[in-house]
PDB file of N, CA and C in Angstrom:
ATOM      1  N   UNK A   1      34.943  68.816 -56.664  1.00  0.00           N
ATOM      2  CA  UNK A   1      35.011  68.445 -58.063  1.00  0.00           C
ATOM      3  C   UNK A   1      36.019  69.301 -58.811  1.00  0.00           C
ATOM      4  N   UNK A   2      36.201  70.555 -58.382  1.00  0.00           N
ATOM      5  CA  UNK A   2      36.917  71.545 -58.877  1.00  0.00           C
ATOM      6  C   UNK A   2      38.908  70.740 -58.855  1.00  0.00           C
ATOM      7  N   UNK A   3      38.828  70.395 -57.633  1.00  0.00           N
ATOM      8  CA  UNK A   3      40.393  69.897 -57.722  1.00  0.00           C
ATOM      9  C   UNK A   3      40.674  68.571 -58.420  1.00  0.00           C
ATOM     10  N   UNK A   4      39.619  67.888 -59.258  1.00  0.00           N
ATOM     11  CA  UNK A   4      39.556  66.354 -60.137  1.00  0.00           C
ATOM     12  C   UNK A   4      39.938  67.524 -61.828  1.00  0.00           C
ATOM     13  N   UNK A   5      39.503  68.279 -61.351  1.00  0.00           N
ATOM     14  CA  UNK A   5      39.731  68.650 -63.083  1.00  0.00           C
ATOM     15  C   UNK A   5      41.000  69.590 -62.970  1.00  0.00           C
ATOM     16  N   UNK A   6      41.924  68.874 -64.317  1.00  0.00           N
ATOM     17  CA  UNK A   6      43.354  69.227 -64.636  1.00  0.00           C
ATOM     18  C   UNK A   6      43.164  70.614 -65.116  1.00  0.00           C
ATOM     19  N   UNK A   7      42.974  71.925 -64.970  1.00  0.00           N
ATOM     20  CA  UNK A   7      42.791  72.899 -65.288  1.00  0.00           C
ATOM     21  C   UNK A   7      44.384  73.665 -66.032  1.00  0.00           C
ATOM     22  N   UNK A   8      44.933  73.365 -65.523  1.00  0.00           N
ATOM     23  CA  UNK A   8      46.410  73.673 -65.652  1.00  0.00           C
ATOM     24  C   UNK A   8      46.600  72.982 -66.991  1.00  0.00           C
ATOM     25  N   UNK A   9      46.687  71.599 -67.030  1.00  0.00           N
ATOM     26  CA  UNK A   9      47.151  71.042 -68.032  1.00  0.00           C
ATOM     27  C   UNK A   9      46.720  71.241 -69.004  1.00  0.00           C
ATOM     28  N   UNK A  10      44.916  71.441 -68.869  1.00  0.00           N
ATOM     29  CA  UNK A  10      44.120  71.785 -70.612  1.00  0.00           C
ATOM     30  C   UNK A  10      44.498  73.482 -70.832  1.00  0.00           C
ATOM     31  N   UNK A  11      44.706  74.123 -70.075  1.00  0.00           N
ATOM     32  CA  UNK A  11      45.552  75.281 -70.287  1.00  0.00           C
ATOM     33  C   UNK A  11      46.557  75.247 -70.800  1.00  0.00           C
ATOM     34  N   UNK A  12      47.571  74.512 -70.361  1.00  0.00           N
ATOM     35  CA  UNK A  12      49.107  74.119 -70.657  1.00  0.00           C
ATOM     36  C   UNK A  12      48.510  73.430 -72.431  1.00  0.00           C
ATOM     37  N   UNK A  13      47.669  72.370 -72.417  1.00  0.00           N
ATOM     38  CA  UNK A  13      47.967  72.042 -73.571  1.00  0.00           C
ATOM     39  C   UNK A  13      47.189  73.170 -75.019  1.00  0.00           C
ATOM     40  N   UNK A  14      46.148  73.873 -74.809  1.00  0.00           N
ATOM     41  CA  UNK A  14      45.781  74.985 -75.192  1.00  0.00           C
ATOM     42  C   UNK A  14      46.589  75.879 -75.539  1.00  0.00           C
ATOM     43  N   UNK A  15      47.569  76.414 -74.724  1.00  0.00           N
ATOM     44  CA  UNK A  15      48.838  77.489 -75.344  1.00  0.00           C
ATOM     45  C   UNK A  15      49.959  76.804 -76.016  1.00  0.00           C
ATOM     46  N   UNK A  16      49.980  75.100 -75.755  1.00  0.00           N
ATOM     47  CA  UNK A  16      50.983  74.651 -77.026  1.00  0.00           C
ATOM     48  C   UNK A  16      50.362  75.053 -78.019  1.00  0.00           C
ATOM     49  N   UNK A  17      48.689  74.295 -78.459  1.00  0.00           N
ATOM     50  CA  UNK A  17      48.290  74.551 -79.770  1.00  0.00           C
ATOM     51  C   UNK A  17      48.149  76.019 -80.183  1.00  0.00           C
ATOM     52  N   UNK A  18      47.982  76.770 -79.285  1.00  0.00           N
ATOM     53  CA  UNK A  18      48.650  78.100 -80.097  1.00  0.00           C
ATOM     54  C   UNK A  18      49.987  78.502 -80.132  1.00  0.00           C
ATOM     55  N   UNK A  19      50.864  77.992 -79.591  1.00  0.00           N
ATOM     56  CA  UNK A  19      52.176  78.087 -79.920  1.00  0.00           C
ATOM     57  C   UNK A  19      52.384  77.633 -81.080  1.00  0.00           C
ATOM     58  N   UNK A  20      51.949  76.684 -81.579  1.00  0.00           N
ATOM     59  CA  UNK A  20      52.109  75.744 -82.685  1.00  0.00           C
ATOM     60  C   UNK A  20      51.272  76.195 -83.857  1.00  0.00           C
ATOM     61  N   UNK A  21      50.286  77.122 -83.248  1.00  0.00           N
ATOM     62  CA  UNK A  21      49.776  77.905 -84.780  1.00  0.00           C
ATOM     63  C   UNK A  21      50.374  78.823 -84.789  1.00  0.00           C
ATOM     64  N   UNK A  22      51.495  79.673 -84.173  1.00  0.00           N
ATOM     65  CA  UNK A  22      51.873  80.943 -84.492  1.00  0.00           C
ATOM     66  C   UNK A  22      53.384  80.282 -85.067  1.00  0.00           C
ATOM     67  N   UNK A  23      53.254  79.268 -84.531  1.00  0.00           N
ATOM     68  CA  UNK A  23      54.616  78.673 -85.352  1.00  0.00           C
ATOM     69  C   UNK A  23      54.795  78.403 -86.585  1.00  0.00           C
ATOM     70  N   UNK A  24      53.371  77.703 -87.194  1.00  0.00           N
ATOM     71  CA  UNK A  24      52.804  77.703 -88.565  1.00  0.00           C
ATOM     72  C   UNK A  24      52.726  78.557 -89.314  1.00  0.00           C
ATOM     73  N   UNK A  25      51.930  79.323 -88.454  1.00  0.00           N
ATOM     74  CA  UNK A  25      51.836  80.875 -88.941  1.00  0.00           C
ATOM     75  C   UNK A  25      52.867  82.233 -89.759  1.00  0.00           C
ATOM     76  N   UNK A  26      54.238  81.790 -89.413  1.00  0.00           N
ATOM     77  CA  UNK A  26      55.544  81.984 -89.558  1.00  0.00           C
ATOM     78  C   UNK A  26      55.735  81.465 -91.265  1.00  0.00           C
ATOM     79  N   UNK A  27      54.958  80.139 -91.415  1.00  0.00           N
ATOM     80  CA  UNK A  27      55.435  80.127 -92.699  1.00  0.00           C
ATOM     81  C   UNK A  27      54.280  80.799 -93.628  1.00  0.00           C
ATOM     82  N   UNK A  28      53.094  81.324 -93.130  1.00  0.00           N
ATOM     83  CA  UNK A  28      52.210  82.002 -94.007  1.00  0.00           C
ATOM     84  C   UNK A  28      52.075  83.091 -94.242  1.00  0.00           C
ATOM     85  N   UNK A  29      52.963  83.924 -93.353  1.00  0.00           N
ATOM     86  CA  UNK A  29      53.231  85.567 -93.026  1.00  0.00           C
ATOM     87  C   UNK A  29      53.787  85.794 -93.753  1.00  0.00           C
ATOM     88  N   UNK A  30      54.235  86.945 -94.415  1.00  0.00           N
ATOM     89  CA  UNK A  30      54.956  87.499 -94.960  1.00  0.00           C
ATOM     90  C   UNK A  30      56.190  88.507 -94.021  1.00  0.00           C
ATOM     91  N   UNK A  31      57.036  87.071 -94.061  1.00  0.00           N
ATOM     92  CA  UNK A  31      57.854  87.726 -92.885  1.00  0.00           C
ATOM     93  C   UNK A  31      59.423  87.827 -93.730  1.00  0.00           C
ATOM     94  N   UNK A  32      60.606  88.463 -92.794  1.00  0.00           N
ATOM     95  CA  UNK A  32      62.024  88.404 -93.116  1.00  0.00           C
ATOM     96  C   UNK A  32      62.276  86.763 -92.911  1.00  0.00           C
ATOM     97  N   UNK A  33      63.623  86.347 -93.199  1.00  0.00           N
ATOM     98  CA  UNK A  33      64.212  85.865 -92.093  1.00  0.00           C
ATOM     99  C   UNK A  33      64.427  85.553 -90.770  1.00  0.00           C
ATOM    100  N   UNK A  34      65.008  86.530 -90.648  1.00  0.00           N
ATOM    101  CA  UNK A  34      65.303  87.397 -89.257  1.00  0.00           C
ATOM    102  C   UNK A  34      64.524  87.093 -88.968  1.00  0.00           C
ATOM    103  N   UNK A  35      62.901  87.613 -88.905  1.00  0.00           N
ATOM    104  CA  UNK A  35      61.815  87.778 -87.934  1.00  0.00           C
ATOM    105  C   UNK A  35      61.069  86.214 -87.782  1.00  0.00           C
ATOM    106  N   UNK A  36      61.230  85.287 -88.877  1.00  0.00           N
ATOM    107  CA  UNK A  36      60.568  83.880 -88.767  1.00  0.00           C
ATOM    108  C   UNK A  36      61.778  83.209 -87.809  1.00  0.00           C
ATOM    109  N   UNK A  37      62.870  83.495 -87.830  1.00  0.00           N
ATOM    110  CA  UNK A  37      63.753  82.748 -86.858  1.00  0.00           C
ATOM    111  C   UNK A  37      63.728  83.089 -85.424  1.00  0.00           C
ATOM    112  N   UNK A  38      63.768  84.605 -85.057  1.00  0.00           N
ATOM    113  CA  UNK A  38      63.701  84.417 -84.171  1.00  0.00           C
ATOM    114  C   UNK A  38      62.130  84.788 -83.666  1.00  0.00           C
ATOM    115  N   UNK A  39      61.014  84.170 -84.088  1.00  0.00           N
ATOM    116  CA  UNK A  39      59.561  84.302 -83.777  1.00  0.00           C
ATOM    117  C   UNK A  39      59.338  82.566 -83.321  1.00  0.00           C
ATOM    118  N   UNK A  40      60.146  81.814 -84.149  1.00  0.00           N
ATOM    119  CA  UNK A  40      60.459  80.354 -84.301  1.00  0.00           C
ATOM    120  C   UNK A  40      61.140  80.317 -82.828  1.00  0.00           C
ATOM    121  N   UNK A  41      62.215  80.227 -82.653  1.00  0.00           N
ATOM    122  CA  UNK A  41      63.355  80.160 -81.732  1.00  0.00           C
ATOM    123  C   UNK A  41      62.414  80.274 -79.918  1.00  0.00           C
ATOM    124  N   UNK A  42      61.850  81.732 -80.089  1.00  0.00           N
ATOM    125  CA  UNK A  42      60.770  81.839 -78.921  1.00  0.00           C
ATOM    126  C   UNK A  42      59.770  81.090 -78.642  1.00  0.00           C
ATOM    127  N   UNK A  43      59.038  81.081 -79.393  1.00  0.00           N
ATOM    128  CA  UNK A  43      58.323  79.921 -79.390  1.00  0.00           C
ATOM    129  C   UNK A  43      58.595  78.544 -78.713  1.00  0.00           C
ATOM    130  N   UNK A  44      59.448  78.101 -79.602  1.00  0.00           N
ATOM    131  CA  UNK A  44      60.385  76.844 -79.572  1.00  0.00           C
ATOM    132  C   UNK A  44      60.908  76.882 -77.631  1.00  0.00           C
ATOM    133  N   UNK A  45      61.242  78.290 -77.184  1.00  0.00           N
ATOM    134  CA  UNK A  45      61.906  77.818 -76.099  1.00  0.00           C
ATOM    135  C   UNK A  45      60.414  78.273 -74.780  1.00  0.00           C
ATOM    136  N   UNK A  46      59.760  78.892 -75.437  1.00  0.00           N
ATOM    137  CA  UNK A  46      58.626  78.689 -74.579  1.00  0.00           C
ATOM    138  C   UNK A  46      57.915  77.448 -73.883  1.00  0.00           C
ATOM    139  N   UNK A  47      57.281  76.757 -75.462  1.00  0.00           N
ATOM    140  CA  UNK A  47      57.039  75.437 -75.830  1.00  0.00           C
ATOM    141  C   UNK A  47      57.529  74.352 -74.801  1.00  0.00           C
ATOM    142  N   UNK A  48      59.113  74.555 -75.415  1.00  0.00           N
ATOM    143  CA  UNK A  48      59.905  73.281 -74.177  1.00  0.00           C
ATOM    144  C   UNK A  48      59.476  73.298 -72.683  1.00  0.00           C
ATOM    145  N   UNK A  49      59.686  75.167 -72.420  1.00  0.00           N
ATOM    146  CA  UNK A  49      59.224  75.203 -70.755  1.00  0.00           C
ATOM    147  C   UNK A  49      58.185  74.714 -70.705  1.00  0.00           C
ATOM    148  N   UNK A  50      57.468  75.150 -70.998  1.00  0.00           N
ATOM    149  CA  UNK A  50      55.867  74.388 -70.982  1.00  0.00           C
ATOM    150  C   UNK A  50      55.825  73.227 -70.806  1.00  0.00           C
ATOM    151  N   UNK A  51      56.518  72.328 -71.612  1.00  0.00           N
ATOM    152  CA  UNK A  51      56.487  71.292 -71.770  1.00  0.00           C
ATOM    153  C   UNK A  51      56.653  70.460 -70.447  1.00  0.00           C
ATOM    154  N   UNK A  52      58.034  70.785 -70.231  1.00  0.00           N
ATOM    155  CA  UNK A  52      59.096  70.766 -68.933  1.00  0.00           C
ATOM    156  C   UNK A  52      57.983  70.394 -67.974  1.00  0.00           C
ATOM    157  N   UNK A  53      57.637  71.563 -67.395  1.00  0.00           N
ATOM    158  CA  UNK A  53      56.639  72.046 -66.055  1.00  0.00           C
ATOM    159  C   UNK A  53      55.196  71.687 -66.051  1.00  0.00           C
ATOM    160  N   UNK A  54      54.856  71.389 -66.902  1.00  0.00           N
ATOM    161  CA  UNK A  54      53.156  70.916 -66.790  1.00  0.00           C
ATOM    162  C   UNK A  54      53.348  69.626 -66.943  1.00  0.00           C
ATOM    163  N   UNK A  55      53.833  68.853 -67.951  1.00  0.00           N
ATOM    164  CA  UNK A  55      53.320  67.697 -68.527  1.00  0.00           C
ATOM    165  C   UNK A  55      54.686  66.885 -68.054  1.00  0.00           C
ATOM    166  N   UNK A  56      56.344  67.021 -68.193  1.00  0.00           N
ATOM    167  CA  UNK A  56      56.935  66.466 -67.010  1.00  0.00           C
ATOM    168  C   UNK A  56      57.077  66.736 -65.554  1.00  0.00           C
ATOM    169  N   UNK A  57      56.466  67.497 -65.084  1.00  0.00           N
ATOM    170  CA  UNK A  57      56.321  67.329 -63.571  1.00  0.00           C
ATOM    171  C   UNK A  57      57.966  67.577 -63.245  1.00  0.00           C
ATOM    172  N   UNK A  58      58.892  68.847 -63.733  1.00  0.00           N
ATOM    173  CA  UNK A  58      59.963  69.178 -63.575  1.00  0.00           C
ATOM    174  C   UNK A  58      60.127  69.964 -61.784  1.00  0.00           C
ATOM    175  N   UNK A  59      59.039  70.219 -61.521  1.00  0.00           N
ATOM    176  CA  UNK A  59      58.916  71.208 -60.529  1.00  0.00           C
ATOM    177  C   UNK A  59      58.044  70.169 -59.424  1.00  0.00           C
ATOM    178  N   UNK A  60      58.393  68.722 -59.572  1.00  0.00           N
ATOM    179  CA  UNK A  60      57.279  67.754 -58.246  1.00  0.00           C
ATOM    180  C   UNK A  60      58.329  67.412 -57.509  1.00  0.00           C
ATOM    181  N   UNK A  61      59.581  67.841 -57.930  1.00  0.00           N
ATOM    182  CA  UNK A  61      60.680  66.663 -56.858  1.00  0.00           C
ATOM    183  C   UNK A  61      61.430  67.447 -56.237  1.00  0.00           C
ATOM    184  N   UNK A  62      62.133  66.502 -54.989  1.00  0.00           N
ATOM    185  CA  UNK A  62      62.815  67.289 -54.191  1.00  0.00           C
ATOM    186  C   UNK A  62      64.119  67.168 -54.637  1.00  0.00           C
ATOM    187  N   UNK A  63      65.131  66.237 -55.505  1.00  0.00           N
ATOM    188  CA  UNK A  63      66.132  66.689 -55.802  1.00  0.00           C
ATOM    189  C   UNK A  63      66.282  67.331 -56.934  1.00  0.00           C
ATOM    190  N   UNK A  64      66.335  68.948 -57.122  1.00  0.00           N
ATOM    191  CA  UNK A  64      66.066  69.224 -58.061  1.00  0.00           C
ATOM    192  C   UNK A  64      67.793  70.029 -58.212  1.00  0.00           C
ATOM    193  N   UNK A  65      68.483  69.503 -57.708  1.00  0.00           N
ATOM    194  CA  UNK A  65      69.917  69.509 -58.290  1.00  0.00           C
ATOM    195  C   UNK A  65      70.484  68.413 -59.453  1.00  0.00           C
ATOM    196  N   UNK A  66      69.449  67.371 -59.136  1.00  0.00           N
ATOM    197  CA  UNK A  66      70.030  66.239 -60.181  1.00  0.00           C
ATOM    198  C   UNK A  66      69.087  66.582 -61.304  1.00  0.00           C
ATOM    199  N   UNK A  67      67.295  66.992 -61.081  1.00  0.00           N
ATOM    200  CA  UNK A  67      66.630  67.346 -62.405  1.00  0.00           C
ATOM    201  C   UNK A  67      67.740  68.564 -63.162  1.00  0.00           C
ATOM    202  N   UNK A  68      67.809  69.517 -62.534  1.00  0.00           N
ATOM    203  CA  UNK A  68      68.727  70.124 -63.476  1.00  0.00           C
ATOM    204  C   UNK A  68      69.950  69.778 -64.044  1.00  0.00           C
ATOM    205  N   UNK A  69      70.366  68.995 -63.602  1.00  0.00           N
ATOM    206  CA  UNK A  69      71.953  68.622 -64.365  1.00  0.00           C
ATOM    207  C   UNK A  69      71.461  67.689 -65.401  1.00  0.00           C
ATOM    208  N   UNK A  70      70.698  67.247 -65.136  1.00  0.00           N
ATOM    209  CA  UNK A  70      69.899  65.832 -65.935  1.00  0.00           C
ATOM    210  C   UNK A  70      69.614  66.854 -67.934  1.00  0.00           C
ATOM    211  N   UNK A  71      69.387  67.675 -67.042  1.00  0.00           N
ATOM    212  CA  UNK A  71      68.367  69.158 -67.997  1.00  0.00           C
ATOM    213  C   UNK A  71      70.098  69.357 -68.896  1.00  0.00           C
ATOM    214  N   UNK A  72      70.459  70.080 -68.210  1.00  0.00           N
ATOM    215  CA  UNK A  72      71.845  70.846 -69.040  1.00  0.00           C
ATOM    216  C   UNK A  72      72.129  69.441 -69.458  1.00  0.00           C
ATOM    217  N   UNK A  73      72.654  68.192 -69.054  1.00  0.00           N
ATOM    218  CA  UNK A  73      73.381  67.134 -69.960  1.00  0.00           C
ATOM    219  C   UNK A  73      72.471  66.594 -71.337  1.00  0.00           C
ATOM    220  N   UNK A  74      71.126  66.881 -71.136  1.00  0.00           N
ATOM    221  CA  UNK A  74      70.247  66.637 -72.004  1.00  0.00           C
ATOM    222  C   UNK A  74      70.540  67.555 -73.099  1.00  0.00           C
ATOM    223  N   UNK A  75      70.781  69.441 -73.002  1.00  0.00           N
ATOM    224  CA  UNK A  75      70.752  70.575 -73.696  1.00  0.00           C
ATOM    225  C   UNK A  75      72.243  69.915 -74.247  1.00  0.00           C
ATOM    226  N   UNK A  76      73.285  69.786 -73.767  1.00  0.00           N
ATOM    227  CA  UNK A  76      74.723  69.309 -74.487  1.00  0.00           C
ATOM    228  C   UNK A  76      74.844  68.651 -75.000  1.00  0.00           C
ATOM    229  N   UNK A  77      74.076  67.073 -75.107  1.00  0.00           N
ATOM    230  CA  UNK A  77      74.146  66.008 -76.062  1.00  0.00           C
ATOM    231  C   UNK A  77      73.565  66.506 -76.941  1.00  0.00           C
ATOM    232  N   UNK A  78      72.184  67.578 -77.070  1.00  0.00           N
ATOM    233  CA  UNK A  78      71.536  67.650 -78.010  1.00  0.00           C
ATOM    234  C   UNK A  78      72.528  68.986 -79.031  1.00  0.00           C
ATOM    235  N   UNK A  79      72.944  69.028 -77.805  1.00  0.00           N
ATOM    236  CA  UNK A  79      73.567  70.374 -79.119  1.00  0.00           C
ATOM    237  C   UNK A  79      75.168  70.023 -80.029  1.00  0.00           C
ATOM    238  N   UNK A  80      75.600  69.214 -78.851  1.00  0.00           N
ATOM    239  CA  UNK A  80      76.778  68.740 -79.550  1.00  0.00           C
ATOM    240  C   UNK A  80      76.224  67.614 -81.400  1.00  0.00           C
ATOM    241  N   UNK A  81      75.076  67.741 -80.793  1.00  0.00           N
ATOM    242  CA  UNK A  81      74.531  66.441 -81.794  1.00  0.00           C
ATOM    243  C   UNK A  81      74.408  67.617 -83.133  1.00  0.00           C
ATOM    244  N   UNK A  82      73.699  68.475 -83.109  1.00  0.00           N
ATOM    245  CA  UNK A  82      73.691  69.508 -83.802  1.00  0.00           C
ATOM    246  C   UNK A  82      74.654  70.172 -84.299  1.00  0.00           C
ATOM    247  N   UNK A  83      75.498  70.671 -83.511  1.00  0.00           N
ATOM    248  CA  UNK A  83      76.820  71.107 -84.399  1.00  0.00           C
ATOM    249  C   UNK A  83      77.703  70.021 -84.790  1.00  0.00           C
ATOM    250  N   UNK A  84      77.671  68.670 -84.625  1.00  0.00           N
ATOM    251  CA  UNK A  84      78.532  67.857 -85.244  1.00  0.00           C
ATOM    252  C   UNK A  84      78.167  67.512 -86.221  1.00  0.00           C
ATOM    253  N   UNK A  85      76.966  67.410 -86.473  1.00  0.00           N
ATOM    254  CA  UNK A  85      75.798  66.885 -87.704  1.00  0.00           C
ATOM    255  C   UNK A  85      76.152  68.446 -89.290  1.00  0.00           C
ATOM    256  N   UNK A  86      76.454  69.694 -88.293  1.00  0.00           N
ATOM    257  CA  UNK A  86      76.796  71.121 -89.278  1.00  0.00           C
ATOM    258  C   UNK A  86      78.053  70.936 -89.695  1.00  0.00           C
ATOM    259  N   UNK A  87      78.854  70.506 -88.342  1.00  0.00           N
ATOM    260  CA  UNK A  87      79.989  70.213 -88.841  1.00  0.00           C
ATOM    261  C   UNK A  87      80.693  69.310 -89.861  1.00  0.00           C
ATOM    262  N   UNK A  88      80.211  68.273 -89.860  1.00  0.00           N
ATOM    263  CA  UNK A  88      80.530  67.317 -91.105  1.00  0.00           C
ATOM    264  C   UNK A  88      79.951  67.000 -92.100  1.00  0.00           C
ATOM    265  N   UNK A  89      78.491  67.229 -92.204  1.00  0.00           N
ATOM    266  CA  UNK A  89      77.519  67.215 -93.240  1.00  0.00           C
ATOM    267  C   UNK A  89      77.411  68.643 -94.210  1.00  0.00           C
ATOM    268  N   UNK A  90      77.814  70.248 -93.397  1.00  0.00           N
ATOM    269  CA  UNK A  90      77.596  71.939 -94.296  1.00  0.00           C
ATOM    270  C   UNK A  90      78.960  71.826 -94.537  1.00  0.00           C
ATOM    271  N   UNK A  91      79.464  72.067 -93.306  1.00  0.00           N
ATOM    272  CA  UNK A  91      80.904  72.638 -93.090  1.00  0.00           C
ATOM    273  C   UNK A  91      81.825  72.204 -93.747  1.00  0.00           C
ATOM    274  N   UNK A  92      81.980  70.667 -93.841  1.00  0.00           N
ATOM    275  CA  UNK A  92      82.874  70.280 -94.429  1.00  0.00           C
ATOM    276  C   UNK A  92      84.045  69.331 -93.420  1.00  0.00           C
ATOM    277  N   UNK A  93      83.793  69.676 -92.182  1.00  0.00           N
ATOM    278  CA  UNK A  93      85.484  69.230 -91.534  1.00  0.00           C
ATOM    279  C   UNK A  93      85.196  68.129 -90.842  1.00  0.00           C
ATOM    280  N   UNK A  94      86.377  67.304 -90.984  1.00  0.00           N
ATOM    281  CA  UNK A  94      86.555  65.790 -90.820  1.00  0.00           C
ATOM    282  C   UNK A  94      87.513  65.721 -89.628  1.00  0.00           C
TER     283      UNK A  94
END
């Protein structure tokens, strides 16, 4: 009976919801800047792993040359999306 119950996952999903209250938590503290960004930022990249490895099953397959490239092309669209969005919407340049 022990191997029917997802132990991992209600774990896994247990340290999101406290990830997600210390994330909250950030805006009730009496914190800097500085310290809500990068308390945010950790979190944030914890979170994803988590995410990644329990609940997508990043770590079930055997080609895990294509999960990772899959991973970084995912991190580049998203970021190019981000600085193009700073770039023409804060920044200014066309």
């Amino acid at each position: 009976m022990a191997r029917l119950f997802p132990i991992r996952h209600v774990m896994g999903y247990i340290f999101s919801l406290v990830l997600s209250l210390v994330a909250l938590g950030v805006i009730y503290w009496d914190l800097t800047f500085t310290a809500g960004i990068v308390i945010l930022i950790i979190c944030a990249a914890i979170q994803a792993s988590l995410q990644l490895v329990l609940f997508m099953h990043i770590g079930e397959t055997s080609s895990k040359k294509q999960l990772y490239l899959n991973i970084a092309y995912a991190v580049f669209v998203g970021l190019v999306t981000v600085f193009g969005t700073l770039f023409t919407m804060i920044w200014g340049v066309r």
